[in-house]
N, C-alpha and C. Protein backbone atom coordinates (compact mmCIF):
# COMPACT_ATOMS: atom_id res chain seq x y z
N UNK A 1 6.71 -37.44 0.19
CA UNK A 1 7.76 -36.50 -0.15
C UNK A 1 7.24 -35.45 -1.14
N UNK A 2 6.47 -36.18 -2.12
CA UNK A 2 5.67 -34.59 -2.98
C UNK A 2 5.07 -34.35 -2.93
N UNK A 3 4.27 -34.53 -1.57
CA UNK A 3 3.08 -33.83 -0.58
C UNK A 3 4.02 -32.14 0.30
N UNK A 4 5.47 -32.78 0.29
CA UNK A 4 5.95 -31.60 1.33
C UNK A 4 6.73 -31.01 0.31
N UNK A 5 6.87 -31.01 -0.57
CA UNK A 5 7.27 -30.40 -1.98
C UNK A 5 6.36 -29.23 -2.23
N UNK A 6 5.14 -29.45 -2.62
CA UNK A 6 4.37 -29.00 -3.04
C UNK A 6 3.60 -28.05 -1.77
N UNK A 7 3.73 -28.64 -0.70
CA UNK A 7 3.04 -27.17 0.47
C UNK A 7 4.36 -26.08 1.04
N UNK A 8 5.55 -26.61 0.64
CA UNK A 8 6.32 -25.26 0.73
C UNK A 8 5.77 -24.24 0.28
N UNK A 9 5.72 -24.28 -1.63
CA UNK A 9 5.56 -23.05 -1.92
C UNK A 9 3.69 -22.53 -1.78
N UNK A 10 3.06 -23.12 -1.66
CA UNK A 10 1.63 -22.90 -1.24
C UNK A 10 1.32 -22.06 -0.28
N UNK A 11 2.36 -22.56 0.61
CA UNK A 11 2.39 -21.72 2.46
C UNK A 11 2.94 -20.23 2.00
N UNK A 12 4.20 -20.43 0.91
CA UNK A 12 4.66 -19.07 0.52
C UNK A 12 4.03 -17.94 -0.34
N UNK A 13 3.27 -18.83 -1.20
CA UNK A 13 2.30 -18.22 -1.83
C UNK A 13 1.41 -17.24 -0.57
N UNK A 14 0.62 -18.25 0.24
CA UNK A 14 0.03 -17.84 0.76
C UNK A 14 0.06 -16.37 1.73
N UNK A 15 1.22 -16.37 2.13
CA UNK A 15 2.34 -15.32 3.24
C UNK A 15 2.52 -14.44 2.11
N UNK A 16 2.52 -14.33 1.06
CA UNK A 16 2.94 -13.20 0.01
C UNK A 16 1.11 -12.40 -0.57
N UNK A 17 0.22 -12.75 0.22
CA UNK A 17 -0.84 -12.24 0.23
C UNK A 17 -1.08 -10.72 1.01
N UNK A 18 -0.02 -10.63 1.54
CA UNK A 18 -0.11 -9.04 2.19
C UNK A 18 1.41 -8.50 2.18
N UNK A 19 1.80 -7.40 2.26
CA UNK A 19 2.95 -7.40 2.66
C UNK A 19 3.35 -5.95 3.69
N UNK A 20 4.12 -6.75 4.69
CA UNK A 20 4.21 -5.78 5.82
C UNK A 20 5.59 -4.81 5.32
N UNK A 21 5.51 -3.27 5.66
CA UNK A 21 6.25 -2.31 5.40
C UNK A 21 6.50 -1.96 6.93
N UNK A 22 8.06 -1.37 7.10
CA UNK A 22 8.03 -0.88 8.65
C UNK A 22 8.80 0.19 8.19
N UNK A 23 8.51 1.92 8.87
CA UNK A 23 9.41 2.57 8.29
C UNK A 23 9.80 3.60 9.22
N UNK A 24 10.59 4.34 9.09
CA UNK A 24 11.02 5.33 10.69
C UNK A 24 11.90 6.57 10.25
N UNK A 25 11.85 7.60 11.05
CA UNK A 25 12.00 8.91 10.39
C UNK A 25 13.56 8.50 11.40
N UNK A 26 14.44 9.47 10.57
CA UNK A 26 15.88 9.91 10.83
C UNK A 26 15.50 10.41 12.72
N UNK A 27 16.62 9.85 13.50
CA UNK A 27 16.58 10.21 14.83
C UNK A 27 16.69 12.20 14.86
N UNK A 28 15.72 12.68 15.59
CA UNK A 28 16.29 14.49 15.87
C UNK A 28 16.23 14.72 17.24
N UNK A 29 16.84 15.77 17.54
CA UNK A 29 16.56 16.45 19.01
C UNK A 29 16.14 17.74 19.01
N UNK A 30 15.15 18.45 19.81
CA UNK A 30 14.79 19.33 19.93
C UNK A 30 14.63 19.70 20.98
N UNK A 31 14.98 21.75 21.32
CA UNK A 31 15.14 22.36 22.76
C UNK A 31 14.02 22.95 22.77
N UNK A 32 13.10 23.12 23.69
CA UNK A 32 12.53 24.07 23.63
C UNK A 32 12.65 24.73 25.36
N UNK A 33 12.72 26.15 24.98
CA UNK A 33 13.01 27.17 26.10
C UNK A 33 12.01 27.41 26.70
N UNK A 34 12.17 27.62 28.43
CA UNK A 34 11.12 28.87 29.08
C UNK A 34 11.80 30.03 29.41
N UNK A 35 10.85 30.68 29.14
CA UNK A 35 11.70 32.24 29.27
C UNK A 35 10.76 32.82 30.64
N UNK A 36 9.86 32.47 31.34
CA UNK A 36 9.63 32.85 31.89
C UNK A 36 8.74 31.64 33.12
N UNK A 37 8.33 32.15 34.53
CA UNK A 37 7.38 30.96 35.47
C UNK A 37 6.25 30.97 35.49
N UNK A 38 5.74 29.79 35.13
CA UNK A 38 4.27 29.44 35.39
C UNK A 38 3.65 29.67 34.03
N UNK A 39 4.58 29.95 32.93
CA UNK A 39 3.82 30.68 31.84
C UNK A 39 4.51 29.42 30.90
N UNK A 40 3.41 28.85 30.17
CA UNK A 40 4.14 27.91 28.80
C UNK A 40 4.91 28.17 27.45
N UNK A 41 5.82 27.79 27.29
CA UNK A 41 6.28 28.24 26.26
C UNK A 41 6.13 26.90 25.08
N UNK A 42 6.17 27.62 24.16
CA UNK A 42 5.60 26.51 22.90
C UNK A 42 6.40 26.03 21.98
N UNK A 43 7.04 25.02 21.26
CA UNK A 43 8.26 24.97 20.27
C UNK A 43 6.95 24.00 18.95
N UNK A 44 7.40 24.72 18.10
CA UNK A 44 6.34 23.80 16.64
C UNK A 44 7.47 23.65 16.40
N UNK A 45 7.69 22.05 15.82
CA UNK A 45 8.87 21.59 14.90
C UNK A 45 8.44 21.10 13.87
N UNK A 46 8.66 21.26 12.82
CA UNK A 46 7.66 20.36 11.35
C UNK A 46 8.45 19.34 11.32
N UNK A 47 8.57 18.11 11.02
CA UNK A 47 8.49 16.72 10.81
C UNK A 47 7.99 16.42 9.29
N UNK A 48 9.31 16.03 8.62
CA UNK A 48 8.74 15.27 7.28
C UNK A 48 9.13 13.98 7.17
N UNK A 49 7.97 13.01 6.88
CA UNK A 49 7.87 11.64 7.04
C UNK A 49 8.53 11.29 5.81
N UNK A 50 9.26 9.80 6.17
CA UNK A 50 10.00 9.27 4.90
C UNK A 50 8.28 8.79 4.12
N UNK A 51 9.31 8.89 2.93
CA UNK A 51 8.42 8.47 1.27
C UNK A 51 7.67 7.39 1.34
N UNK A 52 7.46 6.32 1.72
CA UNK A 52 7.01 5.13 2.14
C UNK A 52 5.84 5.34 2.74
N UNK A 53 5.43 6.69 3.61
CA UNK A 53 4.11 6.79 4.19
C UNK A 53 3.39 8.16 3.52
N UNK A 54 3.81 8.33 2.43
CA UNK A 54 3.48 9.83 1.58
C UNK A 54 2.59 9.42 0.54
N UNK A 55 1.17 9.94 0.81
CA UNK A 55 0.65 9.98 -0.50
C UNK A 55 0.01 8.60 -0.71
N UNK A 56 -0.52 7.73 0.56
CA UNK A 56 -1.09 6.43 0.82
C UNK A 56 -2.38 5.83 0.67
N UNK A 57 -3.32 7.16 0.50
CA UNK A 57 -4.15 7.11 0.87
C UNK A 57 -5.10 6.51 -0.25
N UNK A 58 -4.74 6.26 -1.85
CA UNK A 58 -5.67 5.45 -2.33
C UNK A 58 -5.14 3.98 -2.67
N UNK A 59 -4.28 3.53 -2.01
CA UNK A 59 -3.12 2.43 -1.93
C UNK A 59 -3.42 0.99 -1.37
N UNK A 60 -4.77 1.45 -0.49
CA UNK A 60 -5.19 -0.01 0.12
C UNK A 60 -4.38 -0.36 1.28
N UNK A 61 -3.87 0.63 1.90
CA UNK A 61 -2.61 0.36 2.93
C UNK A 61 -3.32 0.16 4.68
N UNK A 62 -3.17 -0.59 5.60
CA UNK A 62 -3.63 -0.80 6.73
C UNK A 62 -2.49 -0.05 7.62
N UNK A 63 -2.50 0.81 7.98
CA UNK A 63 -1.64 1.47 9.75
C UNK A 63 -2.26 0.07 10.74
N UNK A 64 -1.33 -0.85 10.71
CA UNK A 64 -0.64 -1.25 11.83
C UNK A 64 -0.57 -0.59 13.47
N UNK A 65 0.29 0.12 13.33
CA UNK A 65 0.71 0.59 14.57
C UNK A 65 1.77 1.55 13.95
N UNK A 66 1.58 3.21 14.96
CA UNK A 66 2.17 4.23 14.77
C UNK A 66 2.91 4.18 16.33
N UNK A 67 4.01 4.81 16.28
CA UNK A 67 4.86 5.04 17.33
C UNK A 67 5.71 6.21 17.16
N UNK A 68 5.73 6.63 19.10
CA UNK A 68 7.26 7.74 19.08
C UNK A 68 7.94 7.32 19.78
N UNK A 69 9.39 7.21 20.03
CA UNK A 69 10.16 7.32 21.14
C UNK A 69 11.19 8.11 21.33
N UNK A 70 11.14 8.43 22.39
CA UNK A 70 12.32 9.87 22.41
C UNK A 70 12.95 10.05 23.82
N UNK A 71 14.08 10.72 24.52
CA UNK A 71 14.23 11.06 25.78
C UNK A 71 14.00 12.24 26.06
N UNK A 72 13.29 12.62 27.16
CA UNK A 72 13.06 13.90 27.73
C UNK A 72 14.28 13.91 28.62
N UNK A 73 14.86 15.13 28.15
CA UNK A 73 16.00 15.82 29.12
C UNK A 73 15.97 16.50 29.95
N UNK A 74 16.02 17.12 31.36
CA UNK A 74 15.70 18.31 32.19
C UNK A 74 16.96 18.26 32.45
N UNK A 75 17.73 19.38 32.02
CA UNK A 75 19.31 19.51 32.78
C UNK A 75 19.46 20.43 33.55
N UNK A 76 17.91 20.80 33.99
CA UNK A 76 18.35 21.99 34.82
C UNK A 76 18.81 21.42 36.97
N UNK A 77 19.33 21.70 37.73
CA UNK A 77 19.80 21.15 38.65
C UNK A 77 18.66 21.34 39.83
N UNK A 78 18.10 22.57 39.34
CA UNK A 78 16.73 23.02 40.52
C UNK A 78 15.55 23.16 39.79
N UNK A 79 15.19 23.01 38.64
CA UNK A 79 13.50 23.14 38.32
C UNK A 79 13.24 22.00 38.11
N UNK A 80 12.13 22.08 38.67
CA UNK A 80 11.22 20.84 37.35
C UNK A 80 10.33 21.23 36.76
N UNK A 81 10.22 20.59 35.28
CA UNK A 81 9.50 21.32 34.03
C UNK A 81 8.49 20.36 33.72
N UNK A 82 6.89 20.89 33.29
CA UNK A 82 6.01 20.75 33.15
C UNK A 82 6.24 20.35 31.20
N UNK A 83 6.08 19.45 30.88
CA UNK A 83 5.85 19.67 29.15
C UNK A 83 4.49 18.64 28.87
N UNK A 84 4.04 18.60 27.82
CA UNK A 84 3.35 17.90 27.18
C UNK A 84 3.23 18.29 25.17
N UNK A 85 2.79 17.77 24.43
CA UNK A 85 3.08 17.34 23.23
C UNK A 85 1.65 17.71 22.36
N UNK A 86 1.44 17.65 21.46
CA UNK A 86 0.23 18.00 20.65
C UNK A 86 0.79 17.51 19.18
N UNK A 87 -0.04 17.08 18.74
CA UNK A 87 0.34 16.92 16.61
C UNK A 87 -0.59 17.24 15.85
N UNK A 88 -0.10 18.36 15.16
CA UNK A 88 -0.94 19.17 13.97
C UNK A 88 -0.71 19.03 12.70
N UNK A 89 -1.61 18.81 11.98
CA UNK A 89 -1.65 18.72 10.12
C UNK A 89 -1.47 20.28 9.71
N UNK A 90 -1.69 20.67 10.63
CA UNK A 90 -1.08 22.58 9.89
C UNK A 90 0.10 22.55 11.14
N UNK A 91 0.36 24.09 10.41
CA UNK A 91 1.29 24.17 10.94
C UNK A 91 2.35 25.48 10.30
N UNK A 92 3.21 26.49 10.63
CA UNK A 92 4.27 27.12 9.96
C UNK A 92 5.62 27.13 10.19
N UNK A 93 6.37 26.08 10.93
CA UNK A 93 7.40 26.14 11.34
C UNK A 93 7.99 25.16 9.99
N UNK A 94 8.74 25.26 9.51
CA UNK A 94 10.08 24.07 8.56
C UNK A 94 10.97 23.45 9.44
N UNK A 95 11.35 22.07 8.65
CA UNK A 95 12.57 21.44 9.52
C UNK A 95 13.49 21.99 10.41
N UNK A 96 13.65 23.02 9.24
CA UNK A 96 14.79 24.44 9.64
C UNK A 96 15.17 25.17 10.73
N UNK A 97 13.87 25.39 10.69
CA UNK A 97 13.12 26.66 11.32
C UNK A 97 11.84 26.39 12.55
N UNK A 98 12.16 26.11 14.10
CA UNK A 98 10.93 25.57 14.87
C UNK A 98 10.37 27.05 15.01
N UNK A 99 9.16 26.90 14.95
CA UNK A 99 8.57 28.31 15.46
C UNK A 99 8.44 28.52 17.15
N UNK A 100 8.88 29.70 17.99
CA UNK A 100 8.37 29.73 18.93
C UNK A 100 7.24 30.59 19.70
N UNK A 101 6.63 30.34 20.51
CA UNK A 101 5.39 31.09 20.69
C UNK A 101 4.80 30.92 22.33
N UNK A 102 3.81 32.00 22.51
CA UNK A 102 3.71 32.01 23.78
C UNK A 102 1.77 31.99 24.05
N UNK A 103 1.19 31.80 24.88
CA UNK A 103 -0.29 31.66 25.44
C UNK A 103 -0.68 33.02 24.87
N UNK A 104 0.11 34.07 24.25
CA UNK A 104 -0.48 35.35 23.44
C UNK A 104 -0.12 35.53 22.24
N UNK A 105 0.28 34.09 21.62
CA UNK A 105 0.50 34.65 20.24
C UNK A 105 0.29 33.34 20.00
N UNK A 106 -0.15 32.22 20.51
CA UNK A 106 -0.82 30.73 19.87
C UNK A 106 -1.25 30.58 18.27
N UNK A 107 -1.00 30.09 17.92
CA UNK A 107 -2.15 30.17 16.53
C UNK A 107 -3.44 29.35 16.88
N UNK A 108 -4.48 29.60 16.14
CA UNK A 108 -5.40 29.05 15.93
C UNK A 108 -5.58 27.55 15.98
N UNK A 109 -4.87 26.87 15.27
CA UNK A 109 -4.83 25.58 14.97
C UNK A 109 -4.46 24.45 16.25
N UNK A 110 -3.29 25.49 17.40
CA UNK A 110 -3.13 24.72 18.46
C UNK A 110 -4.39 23.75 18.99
N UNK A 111 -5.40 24.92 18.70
CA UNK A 111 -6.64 24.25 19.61
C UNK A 111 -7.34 22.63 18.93
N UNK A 112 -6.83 22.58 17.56
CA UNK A 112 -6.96 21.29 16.90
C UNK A 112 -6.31 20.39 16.72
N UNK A 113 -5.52 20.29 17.09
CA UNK A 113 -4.03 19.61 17.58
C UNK A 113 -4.63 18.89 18.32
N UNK A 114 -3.76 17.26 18.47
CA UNK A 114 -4.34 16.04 19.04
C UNK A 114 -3.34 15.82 19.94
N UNK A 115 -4.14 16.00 21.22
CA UNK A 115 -2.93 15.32 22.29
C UNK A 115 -2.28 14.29 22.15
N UNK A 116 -0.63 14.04 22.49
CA UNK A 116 -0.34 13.00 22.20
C UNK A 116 0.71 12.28 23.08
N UNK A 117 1.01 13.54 24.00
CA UNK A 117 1.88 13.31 25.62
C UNK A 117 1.06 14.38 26.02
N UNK A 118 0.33 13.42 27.19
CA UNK A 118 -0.43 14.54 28.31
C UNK A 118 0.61 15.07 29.12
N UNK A 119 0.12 16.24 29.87
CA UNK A 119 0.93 17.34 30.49
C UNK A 119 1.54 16.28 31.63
N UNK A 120 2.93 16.20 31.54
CA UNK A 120 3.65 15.64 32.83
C UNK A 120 4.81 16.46 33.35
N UNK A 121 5.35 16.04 34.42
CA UNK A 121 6.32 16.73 35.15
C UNK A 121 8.07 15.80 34.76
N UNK A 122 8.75 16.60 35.02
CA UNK A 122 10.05 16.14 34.53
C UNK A 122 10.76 16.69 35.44
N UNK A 123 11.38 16.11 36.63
CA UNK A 123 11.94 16.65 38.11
C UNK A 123 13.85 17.06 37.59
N UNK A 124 14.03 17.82 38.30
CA UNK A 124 15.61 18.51 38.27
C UNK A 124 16.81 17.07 37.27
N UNK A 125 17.21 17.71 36.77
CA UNK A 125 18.42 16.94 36.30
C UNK A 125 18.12 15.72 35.84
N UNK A 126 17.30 15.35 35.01
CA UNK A 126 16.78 13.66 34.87
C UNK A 126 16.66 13.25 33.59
N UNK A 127 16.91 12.45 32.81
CA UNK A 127 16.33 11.40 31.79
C UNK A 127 15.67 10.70 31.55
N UNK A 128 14.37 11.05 30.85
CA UNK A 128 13.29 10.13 30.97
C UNK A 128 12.61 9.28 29.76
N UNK A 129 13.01 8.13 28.96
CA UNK A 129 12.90 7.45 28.09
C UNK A 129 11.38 7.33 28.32
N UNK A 130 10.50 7.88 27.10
CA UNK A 130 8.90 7.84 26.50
C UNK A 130 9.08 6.98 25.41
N UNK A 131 7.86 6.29 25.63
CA UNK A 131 7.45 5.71 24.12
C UNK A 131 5.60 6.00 23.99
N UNK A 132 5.43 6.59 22.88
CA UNK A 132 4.46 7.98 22.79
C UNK A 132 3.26 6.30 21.79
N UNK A 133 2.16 5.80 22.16
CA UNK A 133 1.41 5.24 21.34
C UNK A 133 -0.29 6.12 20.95
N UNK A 134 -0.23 7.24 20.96
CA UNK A 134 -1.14 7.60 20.93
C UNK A 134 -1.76 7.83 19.38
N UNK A 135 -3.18 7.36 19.59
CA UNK A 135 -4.08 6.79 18.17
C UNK A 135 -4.16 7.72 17.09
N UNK A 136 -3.72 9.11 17.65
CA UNK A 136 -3.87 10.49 16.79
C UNK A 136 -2.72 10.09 16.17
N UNK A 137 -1.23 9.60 16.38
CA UNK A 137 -0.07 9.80 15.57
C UNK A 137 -0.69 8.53 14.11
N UNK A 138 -1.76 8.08 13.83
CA UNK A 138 -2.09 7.55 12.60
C UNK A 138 -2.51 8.31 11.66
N UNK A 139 -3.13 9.77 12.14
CA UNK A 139 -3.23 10.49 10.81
C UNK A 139 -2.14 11.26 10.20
N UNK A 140 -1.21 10.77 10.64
CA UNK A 140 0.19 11.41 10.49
C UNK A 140 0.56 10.73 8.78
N UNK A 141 -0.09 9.02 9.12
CA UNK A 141 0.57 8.71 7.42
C UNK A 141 -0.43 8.95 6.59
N UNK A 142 0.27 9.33 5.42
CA UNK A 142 0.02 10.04 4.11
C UNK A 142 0.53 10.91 4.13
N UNK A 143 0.96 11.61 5.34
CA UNK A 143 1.24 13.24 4.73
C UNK A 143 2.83 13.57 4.57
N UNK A 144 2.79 14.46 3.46
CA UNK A 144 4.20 14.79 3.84
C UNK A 144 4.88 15.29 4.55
N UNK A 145 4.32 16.28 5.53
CA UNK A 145 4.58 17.13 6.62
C UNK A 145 3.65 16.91 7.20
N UNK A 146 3.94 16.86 8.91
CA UNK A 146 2.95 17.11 10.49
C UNK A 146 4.23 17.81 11.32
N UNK A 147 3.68 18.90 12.20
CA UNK A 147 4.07 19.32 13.22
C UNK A 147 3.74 18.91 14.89
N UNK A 148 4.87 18.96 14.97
CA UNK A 148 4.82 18.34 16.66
C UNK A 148 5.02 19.94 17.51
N UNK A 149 3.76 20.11 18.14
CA UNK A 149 3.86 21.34 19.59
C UNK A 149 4.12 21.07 20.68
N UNK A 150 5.22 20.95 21.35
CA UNK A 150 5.97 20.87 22.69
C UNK A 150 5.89 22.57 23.51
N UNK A 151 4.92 21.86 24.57
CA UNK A 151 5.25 22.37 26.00
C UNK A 151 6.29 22.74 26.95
N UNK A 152 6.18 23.86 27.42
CA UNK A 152 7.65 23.52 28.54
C UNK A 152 7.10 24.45 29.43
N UNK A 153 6.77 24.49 30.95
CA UNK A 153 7.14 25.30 31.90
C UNK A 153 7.75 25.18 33.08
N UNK A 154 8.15 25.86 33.76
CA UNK A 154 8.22 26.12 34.89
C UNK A 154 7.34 25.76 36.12
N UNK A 155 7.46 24.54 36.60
CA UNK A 155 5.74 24.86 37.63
C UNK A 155 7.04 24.36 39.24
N UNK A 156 8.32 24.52 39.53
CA UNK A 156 9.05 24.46 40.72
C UNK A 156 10.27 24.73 41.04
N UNK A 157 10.63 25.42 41.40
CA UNK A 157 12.37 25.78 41.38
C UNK A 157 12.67 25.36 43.02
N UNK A 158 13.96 25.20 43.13
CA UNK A 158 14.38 25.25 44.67
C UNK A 158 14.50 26.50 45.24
N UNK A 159 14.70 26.50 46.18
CA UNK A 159 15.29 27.45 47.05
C UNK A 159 16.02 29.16 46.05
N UNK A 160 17.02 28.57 45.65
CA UNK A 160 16.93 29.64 45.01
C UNK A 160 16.73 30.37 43.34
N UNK A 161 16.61 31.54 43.39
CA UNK A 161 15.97 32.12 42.23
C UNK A 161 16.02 31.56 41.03
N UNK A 162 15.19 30.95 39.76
CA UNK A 162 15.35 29.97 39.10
C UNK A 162 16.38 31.44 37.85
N UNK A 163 17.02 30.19 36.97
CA UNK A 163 17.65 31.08 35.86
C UNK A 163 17.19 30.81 34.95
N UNK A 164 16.73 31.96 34.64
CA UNK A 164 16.16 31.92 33.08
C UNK A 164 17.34 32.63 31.85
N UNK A 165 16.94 31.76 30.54
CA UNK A 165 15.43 30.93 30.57
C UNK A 165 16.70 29.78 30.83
N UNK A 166 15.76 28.58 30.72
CA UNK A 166 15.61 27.24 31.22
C UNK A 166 15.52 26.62 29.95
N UNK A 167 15.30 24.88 29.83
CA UNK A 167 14.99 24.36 28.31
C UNK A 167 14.72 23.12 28.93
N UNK A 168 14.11 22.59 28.14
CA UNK A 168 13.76 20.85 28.11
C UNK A 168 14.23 20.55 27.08
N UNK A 169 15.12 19.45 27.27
CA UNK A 169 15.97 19.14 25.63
C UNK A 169 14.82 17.88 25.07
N UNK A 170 14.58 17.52 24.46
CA UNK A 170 13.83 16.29 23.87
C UNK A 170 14.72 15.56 22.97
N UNK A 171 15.61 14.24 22.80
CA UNK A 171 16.45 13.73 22.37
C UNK A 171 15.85 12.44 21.72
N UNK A 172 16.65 11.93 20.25
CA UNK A 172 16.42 11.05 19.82
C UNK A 172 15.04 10.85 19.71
N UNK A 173 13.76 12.17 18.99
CA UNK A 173 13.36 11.64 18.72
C UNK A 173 13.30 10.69 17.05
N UNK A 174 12.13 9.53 17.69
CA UNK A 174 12.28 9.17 16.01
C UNK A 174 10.28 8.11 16.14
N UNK A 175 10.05 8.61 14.94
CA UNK A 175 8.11 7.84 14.60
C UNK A 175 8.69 6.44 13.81
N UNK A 176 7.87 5.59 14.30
CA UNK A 176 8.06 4.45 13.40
C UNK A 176 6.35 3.92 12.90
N UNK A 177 6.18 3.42 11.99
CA UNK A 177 5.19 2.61 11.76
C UNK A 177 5.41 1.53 10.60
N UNK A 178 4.45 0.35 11.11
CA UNK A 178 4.55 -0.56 10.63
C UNK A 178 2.72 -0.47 9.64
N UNK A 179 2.93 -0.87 8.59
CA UNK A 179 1.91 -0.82 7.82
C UNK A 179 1.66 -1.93 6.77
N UNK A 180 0.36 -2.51 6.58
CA UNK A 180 0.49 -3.56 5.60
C UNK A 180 -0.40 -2.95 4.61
N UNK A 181 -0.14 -3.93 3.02
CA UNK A 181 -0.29 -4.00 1.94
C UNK A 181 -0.91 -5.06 1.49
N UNK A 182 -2.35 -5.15 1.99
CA UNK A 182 -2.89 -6.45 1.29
C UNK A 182 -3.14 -6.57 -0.36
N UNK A 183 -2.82 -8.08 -0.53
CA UNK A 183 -3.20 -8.52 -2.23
C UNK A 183 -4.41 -9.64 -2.30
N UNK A 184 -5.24 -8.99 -2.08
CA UNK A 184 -6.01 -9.57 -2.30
C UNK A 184 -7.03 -10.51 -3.19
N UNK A 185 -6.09 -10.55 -4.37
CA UNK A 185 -6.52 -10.75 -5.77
C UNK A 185 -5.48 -12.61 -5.81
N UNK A 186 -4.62 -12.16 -5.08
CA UNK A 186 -3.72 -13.29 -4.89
C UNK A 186 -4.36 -14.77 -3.81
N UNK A 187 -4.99 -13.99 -2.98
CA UNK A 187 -5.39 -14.94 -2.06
C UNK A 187 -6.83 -15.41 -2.97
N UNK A 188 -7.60 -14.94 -3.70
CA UNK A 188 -8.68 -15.22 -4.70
C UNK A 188 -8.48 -16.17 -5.28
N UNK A 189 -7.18 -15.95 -5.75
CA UNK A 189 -6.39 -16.66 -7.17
C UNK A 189 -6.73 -18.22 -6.50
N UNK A 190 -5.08 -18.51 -5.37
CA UNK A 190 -5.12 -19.72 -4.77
C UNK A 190 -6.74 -20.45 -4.17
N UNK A 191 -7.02 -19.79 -3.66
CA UNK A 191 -8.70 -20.48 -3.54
C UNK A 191 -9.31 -20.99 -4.29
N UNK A 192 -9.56 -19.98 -5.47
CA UNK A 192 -10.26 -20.67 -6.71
C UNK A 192 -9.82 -21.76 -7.13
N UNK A 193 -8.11 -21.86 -7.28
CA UNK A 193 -7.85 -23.30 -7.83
C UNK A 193 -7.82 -24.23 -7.06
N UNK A 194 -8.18 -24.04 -5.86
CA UNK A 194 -8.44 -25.50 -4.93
C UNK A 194 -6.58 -25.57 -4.46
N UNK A 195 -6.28 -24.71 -3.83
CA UNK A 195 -5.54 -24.62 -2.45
C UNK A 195 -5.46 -24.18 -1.49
């Protein structure tokens, strides 16, 4: 009996040697328009990460696993829209304020931007639940701000003349990550004294 006394808190000790954090940004939705066919149109949205992943970087902290999930919307009844995704550490758009832009007025930085939804198709009128695991959304923690660049075109209309512009709604998105906090001074401790 004070054999199982005594490895309760040992085991608990032991489990209190790291500690796991899970944290997730406020759900948003974002439109981004085509104004024109065959030609991409661009939406930058800035993204500020909750406090928990800000400023990590001399903390001893392990990224776990980074995540997105969101719904792609196409409400249009006759196109289907081409989008794909990019995430940049620069950036000039605010929460506020998405910037929009076209294949002649790109900024610079697009081209350093980390794919993070390859270019896919999104057929007439549909809902399409993504869950985004790509390895680039880890340099996302620490910072206080990253921008997300969404795609949208035009690459099929029906029969008749498409109406512009058009939009891909992107719904609910929201990043989660799970991150640990090892103590390593703790797991030292118990060893040394012979547990």
């Amino acid at each position: 009996m004070m054999m199982r006394a005594l490895l309760l808190p040992c085991v608990l000790l032991l489990s209190a040697c790291s500690a796991e954090i899970a944290i997730q940004t406020e759900p948003f939705d974002q439109v981004v328009p085509v104004t024109s066919l065959l030609e991409p149109v661009y939406a930058e949205v800035a993204l500020d990460l909750p406090e928990e992943s800000v400023n990590t970087q001399d903390l001893d902290i392990i990224v776990n696993e980074v995540s997105a999930t969101l719904v792609v919307v196409n409400p249009s009844p006759t196109l289907t829209l081409r989008t794909s995704a990019r995430l940049s550490l620069t950036g000039t758009a605010t929460p506020d304020n998405p910037r929009l832009y076209t294949n002649f007025n790109r900024p610079a930085y697009y081209d350093t931007a980390a794919e993070i939804l390859a270019e896919r198709t999104f057929q007439p009128d549909s809902r399409t639940p993504l869950r985004i695991d790509a390895p680039a959304l880890k340099n996302a923690i620490g910072r206080r701000r990253v921008w997300v660049i969404v795609s949208n075109t035009v690459v099929r209309s029906g029969l008749t003349l498409p109406q512009l512009p058009a939009q891909i709604r992107l719904e609910d998105i929201v990043f989660q990550a799970l991150l640990t906090k090892p103590f390593p001074g703790l797991g030292g401790a118990l060893e040394a004294g012979g547990l």
